[in-house]
C-alpha atoms as a PDB file:
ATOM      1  CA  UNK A   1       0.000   0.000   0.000  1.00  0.00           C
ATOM      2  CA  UNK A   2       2.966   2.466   0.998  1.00  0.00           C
ATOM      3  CA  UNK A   3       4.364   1.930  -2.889  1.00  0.00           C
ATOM      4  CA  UNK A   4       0.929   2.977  -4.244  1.00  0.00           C
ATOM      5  CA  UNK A   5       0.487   6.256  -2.118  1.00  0.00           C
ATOM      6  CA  UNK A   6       4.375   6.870  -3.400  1.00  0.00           C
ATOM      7  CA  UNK A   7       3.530   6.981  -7.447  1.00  0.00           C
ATOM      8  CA  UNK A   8       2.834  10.345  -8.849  1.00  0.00           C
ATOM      9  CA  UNK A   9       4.690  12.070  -5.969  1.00  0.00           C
ATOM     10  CA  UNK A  10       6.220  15.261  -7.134  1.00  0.00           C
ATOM     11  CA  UNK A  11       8.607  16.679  -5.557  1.00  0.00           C
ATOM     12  CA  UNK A  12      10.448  20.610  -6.126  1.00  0.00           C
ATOM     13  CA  UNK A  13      13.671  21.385  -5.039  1.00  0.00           C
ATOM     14  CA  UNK A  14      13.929  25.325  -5.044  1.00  0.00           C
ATOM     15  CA  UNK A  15      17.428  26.971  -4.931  1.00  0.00           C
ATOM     16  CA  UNK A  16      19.381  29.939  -6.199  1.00  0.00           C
ATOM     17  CA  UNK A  17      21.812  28.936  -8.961  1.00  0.00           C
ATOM     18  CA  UNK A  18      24.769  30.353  -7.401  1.00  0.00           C
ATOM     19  CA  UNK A  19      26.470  26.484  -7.134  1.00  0.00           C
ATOM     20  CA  UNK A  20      23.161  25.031  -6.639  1.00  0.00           C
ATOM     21  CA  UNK A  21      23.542  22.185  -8.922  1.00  0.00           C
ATOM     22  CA  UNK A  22      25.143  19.805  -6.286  1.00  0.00           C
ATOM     23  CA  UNK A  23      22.779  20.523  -3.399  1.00  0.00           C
ATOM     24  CA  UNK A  24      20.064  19.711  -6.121  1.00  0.00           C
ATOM     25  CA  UNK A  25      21.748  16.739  -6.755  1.00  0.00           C
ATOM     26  CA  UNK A  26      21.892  15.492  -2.963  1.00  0.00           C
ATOM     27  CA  UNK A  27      18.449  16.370  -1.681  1.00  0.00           C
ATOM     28  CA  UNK A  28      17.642  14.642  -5.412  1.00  0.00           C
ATOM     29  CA  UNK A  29      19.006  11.497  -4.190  1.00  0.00           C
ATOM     30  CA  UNK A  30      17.790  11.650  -0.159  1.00  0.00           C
ATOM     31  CA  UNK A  31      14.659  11.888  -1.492  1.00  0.00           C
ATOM     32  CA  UNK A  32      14.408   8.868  -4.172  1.00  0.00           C
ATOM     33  CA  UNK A  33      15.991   6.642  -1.032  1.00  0.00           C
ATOM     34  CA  UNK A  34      12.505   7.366   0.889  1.00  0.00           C
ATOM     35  CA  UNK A  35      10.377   7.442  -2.564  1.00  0.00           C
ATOM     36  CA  UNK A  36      12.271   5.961  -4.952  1.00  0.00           C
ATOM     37  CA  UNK A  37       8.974   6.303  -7.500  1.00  0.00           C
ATOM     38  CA  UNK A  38       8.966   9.993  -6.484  1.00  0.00           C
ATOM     39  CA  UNK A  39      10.000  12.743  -9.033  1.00  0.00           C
ATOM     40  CA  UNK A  40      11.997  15.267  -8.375  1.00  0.00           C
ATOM     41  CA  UNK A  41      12.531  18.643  -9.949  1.00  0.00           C
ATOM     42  CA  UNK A  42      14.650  21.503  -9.751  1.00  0.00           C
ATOM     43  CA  UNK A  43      13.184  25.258  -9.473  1.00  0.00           C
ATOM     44  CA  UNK A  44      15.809  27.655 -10.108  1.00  0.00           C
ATOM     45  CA  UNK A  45      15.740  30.913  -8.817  1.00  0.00           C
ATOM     46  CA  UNK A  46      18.193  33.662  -9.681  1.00  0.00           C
ATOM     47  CA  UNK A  47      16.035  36.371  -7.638  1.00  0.00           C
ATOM     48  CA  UNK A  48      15.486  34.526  -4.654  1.00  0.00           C
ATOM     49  CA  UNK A  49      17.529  36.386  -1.735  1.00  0.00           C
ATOM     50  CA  UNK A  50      18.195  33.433   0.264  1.00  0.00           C
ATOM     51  CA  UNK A  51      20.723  30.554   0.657  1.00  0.00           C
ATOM     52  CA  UNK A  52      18.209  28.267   1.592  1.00  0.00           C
ATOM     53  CA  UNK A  53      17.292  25.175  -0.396  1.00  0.00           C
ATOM     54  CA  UNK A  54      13.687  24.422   0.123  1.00  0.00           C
ATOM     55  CA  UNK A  55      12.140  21.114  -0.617  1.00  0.00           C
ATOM     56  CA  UNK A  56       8.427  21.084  -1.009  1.00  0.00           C
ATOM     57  CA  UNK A  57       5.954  18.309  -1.746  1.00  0.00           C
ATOM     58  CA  UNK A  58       3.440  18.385  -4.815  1.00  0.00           C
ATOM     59  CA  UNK A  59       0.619  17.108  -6.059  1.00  0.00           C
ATOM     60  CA  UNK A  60       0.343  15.679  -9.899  1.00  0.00           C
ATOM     61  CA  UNK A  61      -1.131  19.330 -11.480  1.00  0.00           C
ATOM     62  CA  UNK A  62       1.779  21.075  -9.366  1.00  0.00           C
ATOM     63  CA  UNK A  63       0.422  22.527  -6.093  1.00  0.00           C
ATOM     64  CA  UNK A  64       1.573  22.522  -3.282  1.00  0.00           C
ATOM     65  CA  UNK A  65       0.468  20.541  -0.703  1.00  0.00           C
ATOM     66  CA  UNK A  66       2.475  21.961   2.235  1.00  0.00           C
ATOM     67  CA  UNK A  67       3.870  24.878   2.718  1.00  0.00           C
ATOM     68  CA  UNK A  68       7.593  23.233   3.262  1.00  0.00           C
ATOM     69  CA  UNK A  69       8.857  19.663   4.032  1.00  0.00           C
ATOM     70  CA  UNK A  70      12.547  20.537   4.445  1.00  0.00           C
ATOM     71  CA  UNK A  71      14.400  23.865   4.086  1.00  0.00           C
ATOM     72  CA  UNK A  72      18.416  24.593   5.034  1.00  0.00           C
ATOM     73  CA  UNK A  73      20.829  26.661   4.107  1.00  0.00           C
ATOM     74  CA  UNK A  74      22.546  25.731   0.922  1.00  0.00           C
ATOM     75  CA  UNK A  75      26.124  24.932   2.162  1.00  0.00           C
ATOM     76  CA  UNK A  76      24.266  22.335   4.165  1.00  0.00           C
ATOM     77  CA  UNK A  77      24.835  20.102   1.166  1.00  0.00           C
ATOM     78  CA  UNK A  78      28.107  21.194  -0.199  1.00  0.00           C
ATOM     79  CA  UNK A  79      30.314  18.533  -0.966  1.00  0.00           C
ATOM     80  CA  UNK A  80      33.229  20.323   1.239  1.00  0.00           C
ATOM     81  CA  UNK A  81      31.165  19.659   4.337  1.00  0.00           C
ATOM     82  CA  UNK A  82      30.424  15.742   4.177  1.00  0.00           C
ATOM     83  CA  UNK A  83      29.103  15.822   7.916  1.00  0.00           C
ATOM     84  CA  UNK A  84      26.629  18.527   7.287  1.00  0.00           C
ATOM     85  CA  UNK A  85      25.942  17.322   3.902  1.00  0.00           C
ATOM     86  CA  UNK A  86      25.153  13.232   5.083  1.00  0.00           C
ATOM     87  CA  UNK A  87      23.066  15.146   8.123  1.00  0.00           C
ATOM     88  CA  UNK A  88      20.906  16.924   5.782  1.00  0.00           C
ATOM     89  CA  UNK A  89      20.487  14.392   3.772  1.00  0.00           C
ATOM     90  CA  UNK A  90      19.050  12.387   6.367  1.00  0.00           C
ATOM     91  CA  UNK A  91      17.005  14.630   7.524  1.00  0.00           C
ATOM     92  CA  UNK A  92      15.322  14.855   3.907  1.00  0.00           C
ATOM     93  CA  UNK A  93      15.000  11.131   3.833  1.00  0.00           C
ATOM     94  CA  UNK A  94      13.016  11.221   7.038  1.00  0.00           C
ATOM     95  CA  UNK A  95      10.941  14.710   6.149  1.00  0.00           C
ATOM     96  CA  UNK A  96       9.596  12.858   2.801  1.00  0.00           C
ATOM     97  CA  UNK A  97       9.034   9.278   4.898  1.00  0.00           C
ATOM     98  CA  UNK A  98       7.105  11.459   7.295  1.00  0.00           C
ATOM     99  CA  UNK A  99       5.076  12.890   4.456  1.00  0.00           C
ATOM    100  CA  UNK A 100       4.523  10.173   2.863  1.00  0.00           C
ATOM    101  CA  UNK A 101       3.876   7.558   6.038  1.00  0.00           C
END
């Protein structure tokens, strides 16, 4: 039953382009290890003032269906800070098995 509520779920990943190709990339993979029929995609904003990356849950048309499940700053997932990066990471993983439980 858990793999049926999981197809169709759509999830964004919102960041400012400023490096944010490899924290896409790792909140991108923490959440296909707790939905791996989820997909994911990137919203890339150049005029968005903060570091933050913001993960957010969708429905199949596009809306959202909560406000937020998971928001850090960027560097939280840089590469160059493997501790912070596996951290956030997990906390993702557990965010969208939350959601989705």
């Amino acid at each position: 039953q858990a793999n049926e509520q999981q197809k169709g779920q759509v999830f964004c990943v919102l960041f400012s382009w400023m490096g944010g190709i490899q924290e896409f990339n790792a909140a991108s993979e923490a959440i296909k290890r707790a939905c791996p029929e989820a997909e994911v995609e990137p919203i890339i904003n150049d005029s968005w003032s903060s570091n933050d990356v913001v993960v957010t849950l969708l429905d199949l048309e596009g809306t959202a269906l909560e406000e937020e499940v998971w928001r850090k700053e960027q560097r939280r997932l840089f590469r160059k800070y493997p501790d912070w990066r596996a951290a956030s990471q997990k906390e993702i993983e557990e965010a969208v098995a939350t959601r989705l439980a």
